[in-house]
PDB file of N, CA and C in Angstrom:
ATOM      1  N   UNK A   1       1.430   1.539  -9.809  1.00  0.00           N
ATOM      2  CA  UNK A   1       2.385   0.491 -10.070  1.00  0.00           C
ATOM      3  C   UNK A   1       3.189   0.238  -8.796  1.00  0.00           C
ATOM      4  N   UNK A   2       3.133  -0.905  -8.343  1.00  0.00           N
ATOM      5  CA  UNK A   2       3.960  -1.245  -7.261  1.00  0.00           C
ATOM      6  C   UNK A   2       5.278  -1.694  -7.831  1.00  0.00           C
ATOM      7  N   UNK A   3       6.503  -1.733  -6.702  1.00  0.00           N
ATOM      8  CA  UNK A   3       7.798  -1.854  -7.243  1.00  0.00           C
ATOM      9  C   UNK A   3       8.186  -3.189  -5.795  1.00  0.00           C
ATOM     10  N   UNK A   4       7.807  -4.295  -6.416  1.00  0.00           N
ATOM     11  CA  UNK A   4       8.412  -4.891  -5.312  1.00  0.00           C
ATOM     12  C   UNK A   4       9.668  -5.527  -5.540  1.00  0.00           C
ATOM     13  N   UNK A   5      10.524  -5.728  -4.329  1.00  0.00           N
ATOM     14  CA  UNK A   5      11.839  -6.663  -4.571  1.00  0.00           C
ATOM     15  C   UNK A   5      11.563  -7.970  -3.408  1.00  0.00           C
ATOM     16  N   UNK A   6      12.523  -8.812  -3.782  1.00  0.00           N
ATOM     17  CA  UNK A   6      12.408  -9.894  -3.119  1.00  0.00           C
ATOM     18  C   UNK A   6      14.056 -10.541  -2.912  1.00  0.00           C
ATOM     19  N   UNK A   7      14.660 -10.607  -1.773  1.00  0.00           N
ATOM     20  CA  UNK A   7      15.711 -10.772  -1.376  1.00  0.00           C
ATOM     21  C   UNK A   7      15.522 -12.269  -0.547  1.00  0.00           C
ATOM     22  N   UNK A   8      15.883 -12.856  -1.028  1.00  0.00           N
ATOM     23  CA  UNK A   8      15.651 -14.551   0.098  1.00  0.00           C
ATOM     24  C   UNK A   8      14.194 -14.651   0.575  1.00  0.00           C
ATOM     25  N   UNK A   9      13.750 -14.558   1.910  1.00  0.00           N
ATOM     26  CA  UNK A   9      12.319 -14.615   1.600  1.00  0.00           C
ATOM     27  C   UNK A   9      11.496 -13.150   2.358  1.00  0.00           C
ATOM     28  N   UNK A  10      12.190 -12.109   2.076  1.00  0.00           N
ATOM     29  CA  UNK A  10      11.728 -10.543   2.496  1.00  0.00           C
ATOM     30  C   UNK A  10      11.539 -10.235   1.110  1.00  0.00           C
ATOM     31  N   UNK A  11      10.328  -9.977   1.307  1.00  0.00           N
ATOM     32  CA  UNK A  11       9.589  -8.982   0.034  1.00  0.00           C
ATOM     33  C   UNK A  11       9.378  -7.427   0.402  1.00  0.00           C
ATOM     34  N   UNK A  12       9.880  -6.347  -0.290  1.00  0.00           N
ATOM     35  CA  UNK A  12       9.649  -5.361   0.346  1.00  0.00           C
ATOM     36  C   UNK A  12       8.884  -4.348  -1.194  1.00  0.00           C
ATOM     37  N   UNK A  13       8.172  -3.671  -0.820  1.00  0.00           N
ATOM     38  CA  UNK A  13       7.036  -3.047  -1.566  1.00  0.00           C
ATOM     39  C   UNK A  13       7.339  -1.125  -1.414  1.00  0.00           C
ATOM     40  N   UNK A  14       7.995  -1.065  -2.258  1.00  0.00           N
ATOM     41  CA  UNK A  14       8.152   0.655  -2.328  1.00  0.00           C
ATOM     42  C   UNK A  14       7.038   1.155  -2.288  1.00  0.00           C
ATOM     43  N   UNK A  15       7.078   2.640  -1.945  1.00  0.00           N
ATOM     44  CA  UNK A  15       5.642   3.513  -1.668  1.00  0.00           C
ATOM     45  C   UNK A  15       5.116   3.345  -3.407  1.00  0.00           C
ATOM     46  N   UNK A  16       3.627   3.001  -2.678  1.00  0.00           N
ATOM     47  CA  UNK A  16       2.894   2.635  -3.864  1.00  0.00           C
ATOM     48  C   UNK A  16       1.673   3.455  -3.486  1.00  0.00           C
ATOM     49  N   UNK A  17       1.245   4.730  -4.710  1.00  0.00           N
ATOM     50  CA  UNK A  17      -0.048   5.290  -5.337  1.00  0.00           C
ATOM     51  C   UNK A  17      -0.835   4.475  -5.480  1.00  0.00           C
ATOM     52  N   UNK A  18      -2.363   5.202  -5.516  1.00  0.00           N
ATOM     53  CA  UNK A  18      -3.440   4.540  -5.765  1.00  0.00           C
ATOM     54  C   UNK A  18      -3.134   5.123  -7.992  1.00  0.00           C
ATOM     55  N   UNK A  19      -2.270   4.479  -8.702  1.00  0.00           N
ATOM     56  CA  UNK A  19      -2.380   5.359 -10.279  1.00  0.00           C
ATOM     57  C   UNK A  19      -1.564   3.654 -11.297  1.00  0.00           C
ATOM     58  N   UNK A  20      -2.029   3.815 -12.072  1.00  0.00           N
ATOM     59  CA  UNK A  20      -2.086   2.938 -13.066  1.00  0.00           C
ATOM     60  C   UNK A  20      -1.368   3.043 -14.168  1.00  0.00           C
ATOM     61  N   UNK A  21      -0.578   2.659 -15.153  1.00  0.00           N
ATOM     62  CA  UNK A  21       0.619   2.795 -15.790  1.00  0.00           C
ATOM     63  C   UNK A  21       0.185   3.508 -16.170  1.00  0.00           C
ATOM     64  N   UNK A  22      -0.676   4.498 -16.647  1.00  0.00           N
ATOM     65  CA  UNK A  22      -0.646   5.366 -17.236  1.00  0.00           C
ATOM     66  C   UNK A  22      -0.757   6.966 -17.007  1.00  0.00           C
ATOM     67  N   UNK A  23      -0.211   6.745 -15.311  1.00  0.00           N
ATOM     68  CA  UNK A  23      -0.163   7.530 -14.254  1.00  0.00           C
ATOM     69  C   UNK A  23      -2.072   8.292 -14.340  1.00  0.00           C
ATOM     70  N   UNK A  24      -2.483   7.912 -14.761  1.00  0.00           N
ATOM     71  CA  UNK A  24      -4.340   8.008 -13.868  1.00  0.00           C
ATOM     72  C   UNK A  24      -4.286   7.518 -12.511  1.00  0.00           C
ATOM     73  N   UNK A  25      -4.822   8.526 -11.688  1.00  0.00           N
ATOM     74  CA  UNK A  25      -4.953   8.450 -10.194  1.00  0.00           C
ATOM     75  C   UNK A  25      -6.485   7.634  -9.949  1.00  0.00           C
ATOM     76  N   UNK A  26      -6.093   6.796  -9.153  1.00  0.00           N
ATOM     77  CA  UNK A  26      -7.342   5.625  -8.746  1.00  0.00           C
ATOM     78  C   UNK A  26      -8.055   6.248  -7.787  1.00  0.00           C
ATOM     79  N   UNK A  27      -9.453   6.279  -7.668  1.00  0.00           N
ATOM     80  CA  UNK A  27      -9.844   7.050  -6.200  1.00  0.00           C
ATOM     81  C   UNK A  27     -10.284   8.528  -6.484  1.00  0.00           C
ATOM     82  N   UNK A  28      -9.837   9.509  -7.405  1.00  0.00           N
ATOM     83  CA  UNK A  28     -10.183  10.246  -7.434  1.00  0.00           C
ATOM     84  C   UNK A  28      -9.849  11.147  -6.420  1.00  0.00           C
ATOM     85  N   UNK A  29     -10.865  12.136  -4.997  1.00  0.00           N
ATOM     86  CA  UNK A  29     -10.477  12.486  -4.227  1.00  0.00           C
ATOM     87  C   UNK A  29     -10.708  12.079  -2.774  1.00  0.00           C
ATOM     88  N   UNK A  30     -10.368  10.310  -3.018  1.00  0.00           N
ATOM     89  CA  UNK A  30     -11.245  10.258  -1.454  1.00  0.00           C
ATOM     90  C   UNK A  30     -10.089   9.044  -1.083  1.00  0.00           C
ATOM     91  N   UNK A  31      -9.992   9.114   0.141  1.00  0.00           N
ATOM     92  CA  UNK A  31      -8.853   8.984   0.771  1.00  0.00           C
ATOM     93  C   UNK A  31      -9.386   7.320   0.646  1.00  0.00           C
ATOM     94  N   UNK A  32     -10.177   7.112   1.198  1.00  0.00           N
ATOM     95  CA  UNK A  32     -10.407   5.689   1.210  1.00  0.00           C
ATOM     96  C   UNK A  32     -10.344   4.668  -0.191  1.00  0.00           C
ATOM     97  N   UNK A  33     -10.902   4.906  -0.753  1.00  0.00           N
ATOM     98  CA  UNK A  33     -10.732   4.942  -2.455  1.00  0.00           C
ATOM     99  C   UNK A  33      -9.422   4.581  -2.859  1.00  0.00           C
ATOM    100  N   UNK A  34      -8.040   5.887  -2.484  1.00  0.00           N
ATOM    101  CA  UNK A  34      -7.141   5.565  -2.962  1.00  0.00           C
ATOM    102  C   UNK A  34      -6.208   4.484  -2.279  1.00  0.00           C
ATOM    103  N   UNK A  35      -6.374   4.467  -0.850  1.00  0.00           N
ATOM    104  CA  UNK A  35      -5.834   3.350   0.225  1.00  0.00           C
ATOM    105  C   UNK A  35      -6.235   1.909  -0.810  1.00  0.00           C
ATOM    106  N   UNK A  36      -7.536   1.998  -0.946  1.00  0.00           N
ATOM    107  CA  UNK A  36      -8.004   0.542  -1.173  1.00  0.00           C
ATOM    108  C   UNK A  36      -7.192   0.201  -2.645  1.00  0.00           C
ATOM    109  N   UNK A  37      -7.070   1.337  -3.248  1.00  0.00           N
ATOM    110  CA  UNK A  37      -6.524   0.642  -4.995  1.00  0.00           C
ATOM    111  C   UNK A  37      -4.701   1.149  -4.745  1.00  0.00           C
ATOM    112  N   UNK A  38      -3.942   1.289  -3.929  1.00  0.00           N
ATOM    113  CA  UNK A  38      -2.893   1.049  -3.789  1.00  0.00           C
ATOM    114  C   UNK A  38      -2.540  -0.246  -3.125  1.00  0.00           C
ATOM    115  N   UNK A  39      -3.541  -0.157  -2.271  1.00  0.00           N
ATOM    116  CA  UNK A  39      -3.315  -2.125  -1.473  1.00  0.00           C
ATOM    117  C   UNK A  39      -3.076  -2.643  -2.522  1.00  0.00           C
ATOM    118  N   UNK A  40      -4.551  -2.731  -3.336  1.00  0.00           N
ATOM    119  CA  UNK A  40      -4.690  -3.863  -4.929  1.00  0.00           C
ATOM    120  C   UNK A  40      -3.680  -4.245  -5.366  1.00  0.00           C
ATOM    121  N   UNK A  41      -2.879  -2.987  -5.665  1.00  0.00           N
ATOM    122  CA  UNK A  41      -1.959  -2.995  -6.666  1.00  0.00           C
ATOM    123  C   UNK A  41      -0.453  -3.230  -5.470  1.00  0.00           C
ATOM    124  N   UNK A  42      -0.274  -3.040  -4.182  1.00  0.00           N
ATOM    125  CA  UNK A  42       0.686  -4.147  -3.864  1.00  0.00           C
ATOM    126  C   UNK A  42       0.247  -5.466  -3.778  1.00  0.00           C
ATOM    127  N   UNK A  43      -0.982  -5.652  -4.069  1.00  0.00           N
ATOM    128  CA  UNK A  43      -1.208  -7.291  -3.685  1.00  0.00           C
ATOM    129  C   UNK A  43      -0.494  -7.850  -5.101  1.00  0.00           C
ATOM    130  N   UNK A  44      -0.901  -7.037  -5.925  1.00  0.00           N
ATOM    131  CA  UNK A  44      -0.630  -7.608  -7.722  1.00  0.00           C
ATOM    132  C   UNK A  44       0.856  -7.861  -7.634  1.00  0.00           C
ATOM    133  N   UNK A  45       1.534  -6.510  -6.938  1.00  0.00           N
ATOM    134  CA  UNK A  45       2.975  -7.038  -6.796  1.00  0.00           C
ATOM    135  C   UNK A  45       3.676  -7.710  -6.434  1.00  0.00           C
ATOM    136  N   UNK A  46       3.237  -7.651  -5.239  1.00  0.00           N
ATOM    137  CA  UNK A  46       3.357  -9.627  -4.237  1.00  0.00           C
ATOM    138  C   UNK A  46       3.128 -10.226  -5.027  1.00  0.00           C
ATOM    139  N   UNK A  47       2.575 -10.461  -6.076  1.00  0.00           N
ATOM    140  CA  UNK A  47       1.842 -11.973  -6.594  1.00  0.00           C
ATOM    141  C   UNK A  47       3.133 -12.027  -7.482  1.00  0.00           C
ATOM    142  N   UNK A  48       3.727 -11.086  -7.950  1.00  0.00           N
ATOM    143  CA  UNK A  48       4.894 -11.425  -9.021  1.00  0.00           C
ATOM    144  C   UNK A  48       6.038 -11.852  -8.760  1.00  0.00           C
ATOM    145  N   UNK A  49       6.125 -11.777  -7.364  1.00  0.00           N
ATOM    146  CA  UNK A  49       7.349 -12.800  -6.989  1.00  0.00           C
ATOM    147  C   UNK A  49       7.028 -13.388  -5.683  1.00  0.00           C
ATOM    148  N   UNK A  50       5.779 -14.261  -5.938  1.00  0.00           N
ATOM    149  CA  UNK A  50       5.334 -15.261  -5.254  1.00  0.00           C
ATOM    150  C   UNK A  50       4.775 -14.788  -3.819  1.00  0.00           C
ATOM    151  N   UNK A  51       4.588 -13.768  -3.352  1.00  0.00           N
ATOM    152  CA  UNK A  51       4.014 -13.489  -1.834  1.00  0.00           C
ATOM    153  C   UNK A  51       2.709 -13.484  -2.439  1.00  0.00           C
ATOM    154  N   UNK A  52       1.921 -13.250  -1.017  1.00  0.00           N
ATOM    155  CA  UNK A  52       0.539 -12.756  -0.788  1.00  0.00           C
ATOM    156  C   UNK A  52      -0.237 -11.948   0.359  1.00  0.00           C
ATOM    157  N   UNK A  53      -0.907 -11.101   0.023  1.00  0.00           N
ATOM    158  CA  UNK A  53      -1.495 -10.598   1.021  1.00  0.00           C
ATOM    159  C   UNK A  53      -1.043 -10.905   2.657  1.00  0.00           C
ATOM    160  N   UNK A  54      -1.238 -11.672   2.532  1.00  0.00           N
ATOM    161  CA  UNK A  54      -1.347 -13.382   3.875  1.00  0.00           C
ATOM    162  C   UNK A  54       0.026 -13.143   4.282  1.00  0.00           C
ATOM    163  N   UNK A  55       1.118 -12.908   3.541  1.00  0.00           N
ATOM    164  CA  UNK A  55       2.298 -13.234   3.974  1.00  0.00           C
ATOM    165  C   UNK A  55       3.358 -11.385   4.147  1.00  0.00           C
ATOM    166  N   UNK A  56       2.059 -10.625   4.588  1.00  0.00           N
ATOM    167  CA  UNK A  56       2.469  -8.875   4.517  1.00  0.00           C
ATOM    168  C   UNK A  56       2.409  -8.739   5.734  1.00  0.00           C
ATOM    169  N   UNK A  57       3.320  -8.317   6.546  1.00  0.00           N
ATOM    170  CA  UNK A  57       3.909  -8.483   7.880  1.00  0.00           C
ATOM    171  C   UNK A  57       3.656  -7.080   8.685  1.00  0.00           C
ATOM    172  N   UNK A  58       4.163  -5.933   7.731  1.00  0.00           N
ATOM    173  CA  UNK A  58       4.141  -4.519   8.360  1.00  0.00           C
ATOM    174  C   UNK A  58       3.768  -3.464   6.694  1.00  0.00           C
ATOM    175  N   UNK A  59       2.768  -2.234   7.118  1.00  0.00           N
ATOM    176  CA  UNK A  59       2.871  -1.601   6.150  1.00  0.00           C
ATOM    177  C   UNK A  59       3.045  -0.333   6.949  1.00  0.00           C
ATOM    178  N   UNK A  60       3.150   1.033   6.016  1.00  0.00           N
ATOM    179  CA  UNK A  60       3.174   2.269   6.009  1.00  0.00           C
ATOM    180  C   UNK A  60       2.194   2.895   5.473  1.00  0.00           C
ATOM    181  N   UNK A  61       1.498   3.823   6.311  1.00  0.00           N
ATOM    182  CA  UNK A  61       0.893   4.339   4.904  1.00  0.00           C
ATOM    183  C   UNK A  61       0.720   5.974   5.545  1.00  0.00           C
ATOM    184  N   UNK A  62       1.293   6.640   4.402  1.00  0.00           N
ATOM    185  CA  UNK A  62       1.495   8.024   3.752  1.00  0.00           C
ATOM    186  C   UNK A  62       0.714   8.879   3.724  1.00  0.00           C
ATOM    187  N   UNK A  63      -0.057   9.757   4.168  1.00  0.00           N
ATOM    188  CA  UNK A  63      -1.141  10.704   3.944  1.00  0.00           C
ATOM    189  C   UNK A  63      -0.898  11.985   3.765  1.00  0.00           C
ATOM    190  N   UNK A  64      -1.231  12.386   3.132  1.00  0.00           N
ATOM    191  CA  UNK A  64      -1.151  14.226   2.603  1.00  0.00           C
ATOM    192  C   UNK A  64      -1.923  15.395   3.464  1.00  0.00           C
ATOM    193  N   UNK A  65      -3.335  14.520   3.995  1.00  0.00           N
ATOM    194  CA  UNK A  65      -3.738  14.677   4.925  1.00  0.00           C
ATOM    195  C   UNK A  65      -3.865  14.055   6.481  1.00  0.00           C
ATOM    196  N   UNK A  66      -3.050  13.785   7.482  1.00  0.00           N
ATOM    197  CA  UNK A  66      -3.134  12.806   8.760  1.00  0.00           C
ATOM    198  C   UNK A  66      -4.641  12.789   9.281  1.00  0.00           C
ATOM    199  N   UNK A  67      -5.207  13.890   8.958  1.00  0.00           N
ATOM    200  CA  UNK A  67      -6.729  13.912   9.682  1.00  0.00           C
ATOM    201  C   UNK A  67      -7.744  12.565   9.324  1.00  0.00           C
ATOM    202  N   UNK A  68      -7.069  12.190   8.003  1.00  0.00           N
ATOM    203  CA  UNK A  68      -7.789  11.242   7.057  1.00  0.00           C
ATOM    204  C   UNK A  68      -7.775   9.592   7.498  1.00  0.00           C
ATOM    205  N   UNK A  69      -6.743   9.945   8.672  1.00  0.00           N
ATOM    206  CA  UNK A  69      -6.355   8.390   8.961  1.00  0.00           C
ATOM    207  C   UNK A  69      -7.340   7.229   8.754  1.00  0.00           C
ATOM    208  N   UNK A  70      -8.670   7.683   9.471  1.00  0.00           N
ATOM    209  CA  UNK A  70     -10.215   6.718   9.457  1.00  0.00           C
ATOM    210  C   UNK A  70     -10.104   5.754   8.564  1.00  0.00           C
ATOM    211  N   UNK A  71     -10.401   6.923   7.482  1.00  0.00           N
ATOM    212  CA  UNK A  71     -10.682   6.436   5.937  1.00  0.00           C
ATOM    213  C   UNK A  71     -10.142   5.519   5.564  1.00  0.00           C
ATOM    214  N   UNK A  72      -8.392   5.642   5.472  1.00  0.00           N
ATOM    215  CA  UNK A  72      -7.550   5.047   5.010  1.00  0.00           C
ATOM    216  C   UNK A  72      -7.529   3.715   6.390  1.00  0.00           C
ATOM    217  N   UNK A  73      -7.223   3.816   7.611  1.00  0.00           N
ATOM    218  CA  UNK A  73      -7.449   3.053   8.362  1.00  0.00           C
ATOM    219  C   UNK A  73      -8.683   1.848   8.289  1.00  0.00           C
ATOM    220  N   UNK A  74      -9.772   2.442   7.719  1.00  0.00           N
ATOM    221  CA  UNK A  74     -10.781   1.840   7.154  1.00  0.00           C
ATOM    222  C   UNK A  74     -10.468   0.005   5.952  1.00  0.00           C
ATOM    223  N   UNK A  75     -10.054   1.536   5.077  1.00  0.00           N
ATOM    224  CA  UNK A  75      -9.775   0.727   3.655  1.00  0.00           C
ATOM    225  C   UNK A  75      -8.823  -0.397   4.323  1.00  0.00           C
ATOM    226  N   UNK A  76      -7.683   0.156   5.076  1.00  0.00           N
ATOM    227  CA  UNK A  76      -6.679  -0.823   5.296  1.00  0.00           C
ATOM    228  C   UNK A  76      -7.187  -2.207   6.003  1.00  0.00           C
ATOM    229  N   UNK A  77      -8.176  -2.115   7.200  1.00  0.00           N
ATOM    230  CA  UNK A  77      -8.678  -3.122   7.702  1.00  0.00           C
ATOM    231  C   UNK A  77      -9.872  -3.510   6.805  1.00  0.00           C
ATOM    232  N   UNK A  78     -10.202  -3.352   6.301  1.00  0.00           N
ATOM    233  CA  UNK A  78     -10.766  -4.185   4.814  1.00  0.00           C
ATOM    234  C   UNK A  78     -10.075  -5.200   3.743  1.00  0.00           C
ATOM    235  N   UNK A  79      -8.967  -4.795   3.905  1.00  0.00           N
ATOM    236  CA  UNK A  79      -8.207  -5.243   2.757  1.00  0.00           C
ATOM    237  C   UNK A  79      -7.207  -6.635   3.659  1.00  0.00           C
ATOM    238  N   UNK A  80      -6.976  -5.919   5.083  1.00  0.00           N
ATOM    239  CA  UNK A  80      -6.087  -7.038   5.497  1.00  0.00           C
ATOM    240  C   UNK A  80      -7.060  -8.156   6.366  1.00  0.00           C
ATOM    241  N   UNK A  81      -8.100  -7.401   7.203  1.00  0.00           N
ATOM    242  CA  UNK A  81      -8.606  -8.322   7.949  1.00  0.00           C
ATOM    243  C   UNK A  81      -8.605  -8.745   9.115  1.00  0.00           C
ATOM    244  N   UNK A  82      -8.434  -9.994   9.291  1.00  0.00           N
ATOM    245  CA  UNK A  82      -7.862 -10.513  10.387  1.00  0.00           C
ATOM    246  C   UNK A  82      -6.208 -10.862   9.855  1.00  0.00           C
ATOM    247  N   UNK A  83      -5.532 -10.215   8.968  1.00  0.00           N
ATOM    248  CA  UNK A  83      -3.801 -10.548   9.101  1.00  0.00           C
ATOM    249  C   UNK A  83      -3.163  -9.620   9.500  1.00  0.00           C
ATOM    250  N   UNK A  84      -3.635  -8.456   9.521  1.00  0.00           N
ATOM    251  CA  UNK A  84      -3.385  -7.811  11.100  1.00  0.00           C
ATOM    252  C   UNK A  84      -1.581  -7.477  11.204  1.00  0.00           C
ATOM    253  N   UNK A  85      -1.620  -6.821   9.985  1.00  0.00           N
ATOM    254  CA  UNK A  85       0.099  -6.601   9.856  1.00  0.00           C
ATOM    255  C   UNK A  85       0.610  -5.248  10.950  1.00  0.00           C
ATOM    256  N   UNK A  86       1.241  -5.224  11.702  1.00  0.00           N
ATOM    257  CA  UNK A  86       2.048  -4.381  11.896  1.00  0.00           C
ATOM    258  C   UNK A  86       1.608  -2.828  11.174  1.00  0.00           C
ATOM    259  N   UNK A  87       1.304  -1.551  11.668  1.00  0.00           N
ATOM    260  CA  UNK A  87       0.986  -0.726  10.625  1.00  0.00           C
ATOM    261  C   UNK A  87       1.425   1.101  11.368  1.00  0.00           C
ATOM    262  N   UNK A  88       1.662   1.550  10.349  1.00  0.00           N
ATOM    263  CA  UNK A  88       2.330   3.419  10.676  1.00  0.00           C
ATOM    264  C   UNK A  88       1.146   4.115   9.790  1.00  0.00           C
ATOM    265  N   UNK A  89       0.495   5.122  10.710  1.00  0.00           N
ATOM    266  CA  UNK A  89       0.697   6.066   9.548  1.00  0.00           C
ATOM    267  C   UNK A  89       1.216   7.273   9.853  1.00  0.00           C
ATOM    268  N   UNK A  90       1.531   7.591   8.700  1.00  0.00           N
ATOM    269  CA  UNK A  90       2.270   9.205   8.901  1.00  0.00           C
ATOM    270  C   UNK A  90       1.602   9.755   8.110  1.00  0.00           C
ATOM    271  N   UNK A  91       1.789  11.397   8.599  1.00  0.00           N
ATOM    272  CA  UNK A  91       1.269  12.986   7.857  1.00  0.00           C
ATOM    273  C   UNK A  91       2.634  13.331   6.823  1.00  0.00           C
ATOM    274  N   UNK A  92       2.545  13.571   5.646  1.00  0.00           N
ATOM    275  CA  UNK A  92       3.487  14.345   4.792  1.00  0.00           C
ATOM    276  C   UNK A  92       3.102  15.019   4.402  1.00  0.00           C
ATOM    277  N   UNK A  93       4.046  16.109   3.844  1.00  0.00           N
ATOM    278  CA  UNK A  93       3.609  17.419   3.226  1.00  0.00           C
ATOM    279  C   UNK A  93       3.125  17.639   1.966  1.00  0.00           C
ATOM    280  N   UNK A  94       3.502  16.422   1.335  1.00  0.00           N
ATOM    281  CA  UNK A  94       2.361  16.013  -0.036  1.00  0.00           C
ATOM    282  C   UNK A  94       3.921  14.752  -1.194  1.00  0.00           C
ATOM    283  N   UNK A  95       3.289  14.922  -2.050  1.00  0.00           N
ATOM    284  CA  UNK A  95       3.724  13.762  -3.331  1.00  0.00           C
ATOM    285  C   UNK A  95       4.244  14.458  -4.496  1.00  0.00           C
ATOM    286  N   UNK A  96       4.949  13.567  -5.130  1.00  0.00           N
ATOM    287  CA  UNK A  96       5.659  14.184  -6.655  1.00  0.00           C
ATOM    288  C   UNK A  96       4.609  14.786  -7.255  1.00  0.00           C
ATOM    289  N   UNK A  97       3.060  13.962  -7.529  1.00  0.00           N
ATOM    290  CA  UNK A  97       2.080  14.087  -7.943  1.00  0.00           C
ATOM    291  C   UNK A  97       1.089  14.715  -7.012  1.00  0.00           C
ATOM    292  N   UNK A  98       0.663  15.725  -7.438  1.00  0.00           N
ATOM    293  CA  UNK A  98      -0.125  16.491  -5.982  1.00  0.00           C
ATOM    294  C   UNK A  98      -1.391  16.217  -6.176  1.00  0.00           C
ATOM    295  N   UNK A  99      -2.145  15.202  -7.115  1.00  0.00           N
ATOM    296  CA  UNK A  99      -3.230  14.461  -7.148  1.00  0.00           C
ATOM    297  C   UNK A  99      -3.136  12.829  -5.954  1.00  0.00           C
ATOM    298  N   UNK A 100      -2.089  12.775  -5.628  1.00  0.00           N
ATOM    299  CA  UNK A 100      -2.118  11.928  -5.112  1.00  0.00           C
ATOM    300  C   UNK A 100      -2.143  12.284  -3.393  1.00  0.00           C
ATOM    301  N   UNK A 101      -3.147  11.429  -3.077  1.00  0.00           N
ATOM    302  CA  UNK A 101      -3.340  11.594  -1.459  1.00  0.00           C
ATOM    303  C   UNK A 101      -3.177  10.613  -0.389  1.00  0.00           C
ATOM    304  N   UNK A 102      -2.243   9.152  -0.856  1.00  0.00           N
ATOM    305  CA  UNK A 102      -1.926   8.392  -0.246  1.00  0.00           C
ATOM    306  C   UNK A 102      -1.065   7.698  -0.776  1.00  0.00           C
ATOM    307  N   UNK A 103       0.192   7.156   0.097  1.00  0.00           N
ATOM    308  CA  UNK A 103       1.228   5.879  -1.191  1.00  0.00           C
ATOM    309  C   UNK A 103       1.138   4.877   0.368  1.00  0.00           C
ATOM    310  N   UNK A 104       1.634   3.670   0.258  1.00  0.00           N
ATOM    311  CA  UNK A 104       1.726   2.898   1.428  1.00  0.00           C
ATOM    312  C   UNK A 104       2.655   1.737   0.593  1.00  0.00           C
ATOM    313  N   UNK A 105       3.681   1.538   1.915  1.00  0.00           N
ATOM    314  CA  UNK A 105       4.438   0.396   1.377  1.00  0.00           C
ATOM    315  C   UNK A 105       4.475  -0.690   2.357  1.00  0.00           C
ATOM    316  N   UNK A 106       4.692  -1.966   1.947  1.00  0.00           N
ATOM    317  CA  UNK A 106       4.660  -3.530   2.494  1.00  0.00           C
ATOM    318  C   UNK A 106       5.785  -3.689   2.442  1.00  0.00           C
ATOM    319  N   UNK A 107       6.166  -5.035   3.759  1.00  0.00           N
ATOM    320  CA  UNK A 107       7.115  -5.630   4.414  1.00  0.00           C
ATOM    321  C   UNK A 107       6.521  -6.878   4.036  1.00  0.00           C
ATOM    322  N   UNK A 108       6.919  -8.054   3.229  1.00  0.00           N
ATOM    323  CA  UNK A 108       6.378  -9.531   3.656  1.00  0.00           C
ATOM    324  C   UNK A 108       7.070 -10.216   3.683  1.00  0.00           C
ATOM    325  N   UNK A 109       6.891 -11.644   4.308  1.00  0.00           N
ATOM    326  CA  UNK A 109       8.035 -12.707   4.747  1.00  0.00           C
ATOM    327  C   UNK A 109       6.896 -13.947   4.309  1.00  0.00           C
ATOM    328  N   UNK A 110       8.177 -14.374   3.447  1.00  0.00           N
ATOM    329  CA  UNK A 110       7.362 -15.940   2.562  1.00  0.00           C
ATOM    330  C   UNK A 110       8.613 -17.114   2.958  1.00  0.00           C
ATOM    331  N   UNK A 111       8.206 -18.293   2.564  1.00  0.00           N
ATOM    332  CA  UNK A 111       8.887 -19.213   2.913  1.00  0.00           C
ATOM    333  C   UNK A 111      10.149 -18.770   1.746  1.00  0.00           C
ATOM    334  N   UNK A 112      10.894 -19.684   2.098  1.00  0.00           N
ATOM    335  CA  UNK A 112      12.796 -19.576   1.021  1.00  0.00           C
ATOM    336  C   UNK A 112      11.991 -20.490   0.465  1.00  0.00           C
ATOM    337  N   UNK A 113      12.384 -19.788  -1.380  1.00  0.00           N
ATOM    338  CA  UNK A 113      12.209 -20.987  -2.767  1.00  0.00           C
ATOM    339  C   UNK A 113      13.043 -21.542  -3.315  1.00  0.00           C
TER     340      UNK A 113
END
């Protein structure tokens, strides 16, 4: 579940799991896997107060393992493309949920509605 807010036209996207309201972890145990279904699910969040993909400026993304960067580096340029946001990753020492092996959060800038 992504948690986005939207302040004038900054959308900002709290660290978001690859896990589904019913806290089921997406991905299973593979780093790439979970990168790709936490994107998803900030894209879903963007969509609820009008951003998009297109309009995601800078992300973060979180690893439990840093060695894993590839993977997740992978998934991430899959998902963005050529929009080419701004991007971190960092090593942490792990998650609330210790099934979880990646969270990543978005920065986006949309026009004022």
């Amino acid at each position: 579940m992504a948690r986005p807010v939207r302040v004038g036209n900054l959308v900002e996207v709290s660290g978001t799991a690859a896990a589904d309201e019913q806290g089921n972890i997406l991905g299973g145990d593979d780093y790439y896997e979970q990168t790709k279904a936490a994107l998803r699910i900030i894209g879903e969040g963007l969509g609820q107060l009008g951003a998009f993909l297109e309009h995601v400026v800078r992300t973060r993304v979180y690893l439990r393992d840093p060695g894993r960067w590839e993977d997740a580096g992978r998934a991430h340029g899959e998902v963005f493309g050529q929009i080419r946001p701004a991007n971190t990753i960092v090593g942490v020492a792990g998650f609330v949920d210790p099934r979880i092996l990646v969270e990543v959060e978005a920065t986006a800038v949309v026009e004022e509605s």
